[in-house]
Structure formats: C-alpha cells, structure tokens
Protein backbone atom coordinates (compact mmCIF):
# COMPACT_ATOMS: atom_id res chain seq x y z
CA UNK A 1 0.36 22.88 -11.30
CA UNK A 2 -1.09 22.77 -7.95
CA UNK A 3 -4.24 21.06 -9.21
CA UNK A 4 -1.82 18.01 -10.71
CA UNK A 5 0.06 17.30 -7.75
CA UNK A 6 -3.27 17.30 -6.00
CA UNK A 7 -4.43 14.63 -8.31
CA UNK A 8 -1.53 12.82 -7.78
CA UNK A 9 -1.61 13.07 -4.26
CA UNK A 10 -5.30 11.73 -4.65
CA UNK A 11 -4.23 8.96 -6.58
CA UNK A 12 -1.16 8.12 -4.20
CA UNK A 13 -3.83 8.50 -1.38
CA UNK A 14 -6.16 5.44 -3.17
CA UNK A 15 -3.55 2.82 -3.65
CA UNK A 16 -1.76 3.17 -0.21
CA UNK A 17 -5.61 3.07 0.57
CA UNK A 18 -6.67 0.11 -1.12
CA UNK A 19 -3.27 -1.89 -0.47
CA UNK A 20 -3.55 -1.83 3.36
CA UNK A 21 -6.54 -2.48 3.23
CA UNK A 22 -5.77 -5.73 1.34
CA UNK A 23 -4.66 -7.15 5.14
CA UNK A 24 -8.74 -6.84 6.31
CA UNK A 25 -10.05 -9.48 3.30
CA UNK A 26 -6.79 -12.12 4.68
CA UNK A 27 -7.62 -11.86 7.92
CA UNK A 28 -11.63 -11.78 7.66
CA UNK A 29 -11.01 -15.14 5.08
CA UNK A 30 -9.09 -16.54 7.68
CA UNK A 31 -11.85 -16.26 10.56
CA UNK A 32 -14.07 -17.72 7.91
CA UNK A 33 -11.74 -20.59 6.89
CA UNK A 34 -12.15 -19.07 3.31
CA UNK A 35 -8.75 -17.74 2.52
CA UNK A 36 -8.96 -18.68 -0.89
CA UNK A 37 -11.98 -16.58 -1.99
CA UNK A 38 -10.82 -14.15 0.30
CA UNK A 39 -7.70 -13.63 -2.31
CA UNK A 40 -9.45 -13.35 -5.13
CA UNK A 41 -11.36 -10.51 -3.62
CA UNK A 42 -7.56 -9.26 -2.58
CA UNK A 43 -7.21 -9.45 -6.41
CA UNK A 44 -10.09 -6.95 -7.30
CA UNK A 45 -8.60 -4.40 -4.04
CA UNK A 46 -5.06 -4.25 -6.24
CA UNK A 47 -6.93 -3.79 -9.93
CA UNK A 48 -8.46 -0.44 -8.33
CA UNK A 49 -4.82 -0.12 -6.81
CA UNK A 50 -3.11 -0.74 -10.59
CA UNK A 51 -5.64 1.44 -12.30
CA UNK A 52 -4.77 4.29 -9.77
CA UNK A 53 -1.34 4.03 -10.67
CA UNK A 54 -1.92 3.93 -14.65
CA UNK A 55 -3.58 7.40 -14.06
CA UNK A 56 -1.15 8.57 -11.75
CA UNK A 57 2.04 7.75 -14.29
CA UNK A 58 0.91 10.76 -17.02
CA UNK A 59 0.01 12.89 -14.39
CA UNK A 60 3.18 12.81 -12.63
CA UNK A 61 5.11 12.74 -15.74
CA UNK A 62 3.25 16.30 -16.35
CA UNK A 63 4.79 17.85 -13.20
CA UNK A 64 8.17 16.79 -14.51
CA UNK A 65 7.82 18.52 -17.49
CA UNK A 66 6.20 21.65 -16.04
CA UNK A 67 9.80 21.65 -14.09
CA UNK A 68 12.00 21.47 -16.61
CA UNK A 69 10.21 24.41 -18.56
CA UNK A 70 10.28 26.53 -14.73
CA UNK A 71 13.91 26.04 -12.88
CA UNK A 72 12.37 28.13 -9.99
CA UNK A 73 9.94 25.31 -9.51
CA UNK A 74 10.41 23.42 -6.64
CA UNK A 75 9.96 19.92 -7.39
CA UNK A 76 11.09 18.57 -4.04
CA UNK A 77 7.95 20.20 -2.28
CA UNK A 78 5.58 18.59 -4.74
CA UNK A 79 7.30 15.15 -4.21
CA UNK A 80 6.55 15.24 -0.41
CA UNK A 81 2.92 16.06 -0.62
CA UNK A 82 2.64 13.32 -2.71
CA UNK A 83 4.95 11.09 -0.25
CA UNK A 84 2.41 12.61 2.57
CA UNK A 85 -0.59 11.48 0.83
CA UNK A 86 0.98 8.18 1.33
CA UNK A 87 0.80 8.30 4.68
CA UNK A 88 -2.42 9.78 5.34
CA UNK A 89 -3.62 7.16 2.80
CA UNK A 90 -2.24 3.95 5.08
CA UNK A 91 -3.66 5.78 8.40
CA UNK A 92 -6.66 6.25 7.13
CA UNK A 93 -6.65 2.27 6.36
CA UNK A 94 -5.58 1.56 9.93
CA UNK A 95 -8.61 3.27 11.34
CA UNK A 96 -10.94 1.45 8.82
CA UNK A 97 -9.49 -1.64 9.58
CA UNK A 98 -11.87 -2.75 12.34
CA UNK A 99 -14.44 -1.79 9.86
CA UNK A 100 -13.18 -3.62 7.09
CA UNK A 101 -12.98 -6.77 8.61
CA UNK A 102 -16.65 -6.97 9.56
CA UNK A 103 -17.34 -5.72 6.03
CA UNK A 104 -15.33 -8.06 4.44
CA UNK A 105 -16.72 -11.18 5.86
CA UNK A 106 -20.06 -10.00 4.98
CA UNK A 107 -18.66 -9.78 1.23
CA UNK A 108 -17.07 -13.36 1.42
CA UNK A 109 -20.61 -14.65 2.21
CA UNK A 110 -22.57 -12.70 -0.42
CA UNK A 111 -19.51 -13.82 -2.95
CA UNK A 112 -20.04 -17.65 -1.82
CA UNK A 113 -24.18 -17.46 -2.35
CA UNK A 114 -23.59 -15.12 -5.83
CA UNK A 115 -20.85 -17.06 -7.18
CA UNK A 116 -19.02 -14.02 -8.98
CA UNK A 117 -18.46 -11.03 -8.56
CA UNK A 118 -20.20 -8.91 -10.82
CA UNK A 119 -23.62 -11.17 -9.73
CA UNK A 120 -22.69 -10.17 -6.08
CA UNK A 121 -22.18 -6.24 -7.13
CA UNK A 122 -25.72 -6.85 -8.56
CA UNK A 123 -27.65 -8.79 -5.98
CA UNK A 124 -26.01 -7.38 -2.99
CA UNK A 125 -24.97 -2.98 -3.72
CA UNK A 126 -27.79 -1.15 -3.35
CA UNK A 127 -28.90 1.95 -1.25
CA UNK A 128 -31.13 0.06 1.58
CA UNK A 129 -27.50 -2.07 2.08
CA UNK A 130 -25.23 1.01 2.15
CA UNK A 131 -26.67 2.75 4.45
CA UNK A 132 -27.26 -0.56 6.70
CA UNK A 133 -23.37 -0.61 6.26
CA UNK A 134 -22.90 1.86 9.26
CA UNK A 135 -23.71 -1.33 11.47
CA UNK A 136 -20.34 -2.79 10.75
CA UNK A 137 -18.58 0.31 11.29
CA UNK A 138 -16.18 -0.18 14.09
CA UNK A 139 -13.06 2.30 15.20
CA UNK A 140 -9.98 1.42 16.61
CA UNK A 141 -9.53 1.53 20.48
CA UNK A 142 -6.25 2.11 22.28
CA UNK A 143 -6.99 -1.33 23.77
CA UNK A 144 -5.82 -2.50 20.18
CA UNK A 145 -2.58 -1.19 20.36
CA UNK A 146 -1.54 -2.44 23.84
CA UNK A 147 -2.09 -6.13 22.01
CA UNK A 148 0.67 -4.83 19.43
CA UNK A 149 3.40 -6.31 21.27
CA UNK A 150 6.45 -8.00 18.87
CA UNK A 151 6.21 -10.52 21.29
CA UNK A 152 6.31 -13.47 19.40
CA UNK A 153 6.36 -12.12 15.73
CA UNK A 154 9.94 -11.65 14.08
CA UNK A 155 11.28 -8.53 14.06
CA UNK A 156 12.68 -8.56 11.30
CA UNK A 157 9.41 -8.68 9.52
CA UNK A 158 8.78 -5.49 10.84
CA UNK A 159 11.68 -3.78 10.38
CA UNK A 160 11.82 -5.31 6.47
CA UNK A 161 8.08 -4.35 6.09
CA UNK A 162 9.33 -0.35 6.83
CA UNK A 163 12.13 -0.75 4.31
CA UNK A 164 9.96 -2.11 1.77
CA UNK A 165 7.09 0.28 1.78
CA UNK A 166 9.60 3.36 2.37
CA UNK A 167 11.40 1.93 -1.31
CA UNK A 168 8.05 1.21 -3.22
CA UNK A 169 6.62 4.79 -1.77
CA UNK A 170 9.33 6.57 -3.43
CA UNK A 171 10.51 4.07 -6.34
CA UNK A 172 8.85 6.34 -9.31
CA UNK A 173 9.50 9.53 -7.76
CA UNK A 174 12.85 8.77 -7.23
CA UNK A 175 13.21 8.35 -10.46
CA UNK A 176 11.79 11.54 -11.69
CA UNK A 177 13.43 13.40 -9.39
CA UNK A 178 16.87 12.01 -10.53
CA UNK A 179 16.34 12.78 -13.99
CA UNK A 180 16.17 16.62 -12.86
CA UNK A 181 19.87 16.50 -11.51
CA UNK A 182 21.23 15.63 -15.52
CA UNK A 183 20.49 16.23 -18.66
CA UNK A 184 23.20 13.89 -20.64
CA UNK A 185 20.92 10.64 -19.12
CA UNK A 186 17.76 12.64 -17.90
CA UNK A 187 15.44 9.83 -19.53
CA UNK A 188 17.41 6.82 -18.80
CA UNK A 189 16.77 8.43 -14.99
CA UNK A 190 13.21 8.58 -15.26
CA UNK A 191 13.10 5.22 -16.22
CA UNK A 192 14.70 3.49 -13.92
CA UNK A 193 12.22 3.08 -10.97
CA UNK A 194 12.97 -0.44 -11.07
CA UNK A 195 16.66 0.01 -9.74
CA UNK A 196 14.63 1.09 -6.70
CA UNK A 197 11.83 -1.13 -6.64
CA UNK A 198 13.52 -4.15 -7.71
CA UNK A 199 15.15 -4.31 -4.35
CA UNK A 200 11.64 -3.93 -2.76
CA UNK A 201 10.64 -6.95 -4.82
CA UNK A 202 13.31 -9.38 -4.04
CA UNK A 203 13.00 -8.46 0.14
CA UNK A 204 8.88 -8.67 -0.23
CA UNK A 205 9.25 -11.44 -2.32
CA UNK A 206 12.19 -13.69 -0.61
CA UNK A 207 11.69 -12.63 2.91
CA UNK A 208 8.50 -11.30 3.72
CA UNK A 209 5.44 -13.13 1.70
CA UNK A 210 7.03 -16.18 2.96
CA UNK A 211 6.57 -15.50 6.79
CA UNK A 212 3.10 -14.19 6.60
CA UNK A 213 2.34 -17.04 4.61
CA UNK A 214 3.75 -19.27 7.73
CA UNK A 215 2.11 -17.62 10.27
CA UNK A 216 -1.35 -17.92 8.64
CA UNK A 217 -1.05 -21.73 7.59
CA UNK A 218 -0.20 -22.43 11.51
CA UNK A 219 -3.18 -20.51 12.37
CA UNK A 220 -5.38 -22.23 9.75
CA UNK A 221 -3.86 -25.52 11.35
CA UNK A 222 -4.64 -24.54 14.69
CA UNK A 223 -1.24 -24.43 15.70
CA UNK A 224 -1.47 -20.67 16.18
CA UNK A 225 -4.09 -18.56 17.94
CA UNK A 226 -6.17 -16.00 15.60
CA UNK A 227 -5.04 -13.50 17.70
CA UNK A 228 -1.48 -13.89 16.43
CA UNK A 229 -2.64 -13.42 13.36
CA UNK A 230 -4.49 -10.40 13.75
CA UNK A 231 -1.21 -9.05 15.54
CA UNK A 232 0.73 -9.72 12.64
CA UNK A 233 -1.11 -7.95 10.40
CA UNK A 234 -1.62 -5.03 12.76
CA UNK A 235 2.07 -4.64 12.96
CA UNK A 236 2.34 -4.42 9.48
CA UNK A 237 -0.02 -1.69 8.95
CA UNK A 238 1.94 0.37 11.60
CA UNK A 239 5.01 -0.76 9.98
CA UNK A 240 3.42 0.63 6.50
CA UNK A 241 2.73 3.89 8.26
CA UNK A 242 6.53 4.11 9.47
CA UNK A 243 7.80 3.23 6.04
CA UNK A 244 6.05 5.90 4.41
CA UNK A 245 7.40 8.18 6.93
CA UNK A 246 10.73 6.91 5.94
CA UNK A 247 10.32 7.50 2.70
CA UNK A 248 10.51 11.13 3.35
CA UNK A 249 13.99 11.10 4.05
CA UNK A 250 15.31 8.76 1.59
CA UNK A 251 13.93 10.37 -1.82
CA UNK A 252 16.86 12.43 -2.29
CA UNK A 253 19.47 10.21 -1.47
CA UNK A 254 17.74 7.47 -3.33
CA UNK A 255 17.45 9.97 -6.49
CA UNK A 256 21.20 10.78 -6.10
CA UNK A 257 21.54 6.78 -5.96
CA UNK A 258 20.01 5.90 -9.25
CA UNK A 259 21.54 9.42 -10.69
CA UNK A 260 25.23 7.83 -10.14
CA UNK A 261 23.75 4.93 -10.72
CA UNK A 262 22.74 5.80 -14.90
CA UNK A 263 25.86 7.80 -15.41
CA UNK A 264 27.89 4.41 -14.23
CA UNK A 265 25.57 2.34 -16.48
C-alpha cells in the first residue's frame, strides 16, 4: 500500500508542480507583450496537470478500498503525505520560478518562429539545448522576498488565494475520507468532491481571476509597473504554499462536512 500512496503523492507532487508554475508563462508573456501565446502554452502546463489527475483518481480510489478490507489501516496518515506532497510540490515551483521565467520567454520565441507546438518540440528539444538550459537557471534570493510587501495588492486576494488552494488540495480526499465514516451513503460520499470544490470554483472564479486579470491589463497599459505584477504573482505562490498547509487541518472537518452533508441530502 505504501507504494500507492507514493504514487499518489508523486502525482499530487506534478500538478501542484505544473499549476504554480502556470504563473512563470503569464508573467514571462507579459514582459514580452505576448500574453496571448503565453496562455496557450498555460494550456499545455494544465493538460500534463489533468492527465496527472486522471492517473491519480484509480490510484487513490485503490487506497480506499485497501481500507475498507483493513479497519486497522490508517487512512488519515496516507491522506497527509499526499496533502504534504502538495506542498513540497508548490515550493519546489517557487524556487524554479526565477528559472522558469527566463525559460519561458525563450519558449514564447521558439513558439512564435515554429508556429505550433509540436514543430517547436521538434525544431527546438534536443540534447545540445538541454544542457545549454542550465544558463537560464536562476534561484531565488532573499532580496525577492523583501519586495513581497502587500503594499499595494488587495489582501483579500491573498487571503482568498489560501482558502482556495487549501479547498481544491483536499476536495477529492475529503471526499474519500468521508465515505469511511458511513456505510448507509459511503458512495454518495466519495462522490461528492464537488460540494468542496464547487466553493473553490465560485471564489476563484467570481473573486480572484477577475483581479489578476485587472492588475495585468493595467500593467499591459502601462498604468502599472511590471514589478507589481511580478509581486502579485509572487504572493500568490506563497499564498499557494500557505493554503496547502491549511489544508492539513481542514481535511477532517471538511470530511465530517460533506459526511452530514450526504446524510442531509
């Protein structure tokens, strides 16, 4: 069982991965002025994010049912490795991130002369370039995070970017775990990771996308500094970090949540 919920974890790892990550292509298409190719490449960062969790679904479904055939199993333990693999996966993004914006403005060219993407994978991946990637590597100083000041960003966008992430880290798991604690509604329990994430949806979608979207049309305008921008998004890798931290200490209660929540229903 050990090897599953490493697998998991591995998964789990890649998408938190690949997600933050998603902030690097933004901000290297905004230095650029090429936003718009810059989230199409976004696009390709979240299929490898999707895919992760297609395979991550069956495996974690597995762990369930190796539970429910071993009551001294403790699932809980499981659930926050997993949880932790989150977080390691989102740090490991922040100290890329320097990287990734260098990178990623070399891949906005080489997408502009290619004109696709699998014509850029072809003319441009090959071992001479990989290993002449190590020029663009770049790691974080602790300069950076003196310039991480809310001054001038809205809190609130922080503190809703926290919430968020801590809800979508644990909106599946939450689930699973809930249908462990009944047996008259144990499926509809494991099914209902979108009483969790739903809420994540409407707060990303309604209050979050919007600002971000804001802030980088002022900059593109000129009416904001890049720097403001690069603050933003700084913040809200840290604030990714701190929601996965969260998320820690709300999968019980949020399991408990959507347990009451079936037997209402």
């Amino acid at each position: 069982m050990l090897e599953q919920v490493l697998l998991v974890s591995l998964f789990t790892f890649i998408i938190h991965l690949s997600e933050t990550l998603t902030y690097s292509l933004r901000l290297a298409g905004v230095r650029l002025g090429k936003l718009a190719v810059a989230l199409s490449l976004s696009g390709v960062i979240l299929l490898i994010s999707r895919t992760a969790n297609m395979l991550q679904g069956p495996l974690t479904g597995n762990i369930l049912d190796f539970v429910k055939h071993n009551a001294g199993y403790n699932i809980m333990d499981s659930f926050q490795m997993i949880i932790g693999a989150a977080t390691l996966g989102t740090f490991t993004a922040l100290l890329l991130f320097p990287s990734a914006v260098l990178l990623s403005s070399r891949i906005i060219s080489h997408l502009e002369v290619a004109g696709s993407i699998p014509q850029m994978i072809l003319s441009s991946v090959s071992l001479q370039k990989i290993k002449h990637a190590r020029v663009h590597l770049r790691f974080p100083k602790l300069s950076m995070l003196s310039r991480l000041r809310i001054g001038g960003i809205p809190k609130r966008l922080v503190v809703l970017n926290v919430v968020v992430t801590a809800i979508y880290t644990i909106g599946v798991l939450a689930a699973l775990l809930a249908s462990t604690l009944t047996t008259e509604n144990s499926i509809a329990a494991s099914q209902s990771s979108g009483l969790i994430n739903g809420m994540a949806t409407i707060l990303l979608t309604l209050l979050i996308d919007p600002q971000i979207g804001l802030i980088t049309d002022k900059v593109l305008r000129g009416e904001k500094e890049f720097s403001a921008l690069s603050k933003v998004f700084g913040l809200l890798m840290l604030s990714r970090l701190l929601g996965t931290i969260l998320a820690q200490v709300l999968l019980l209660p949020a399991a408990y949540w959507i347990h009451w929540m079936v037997s209402v229903l």
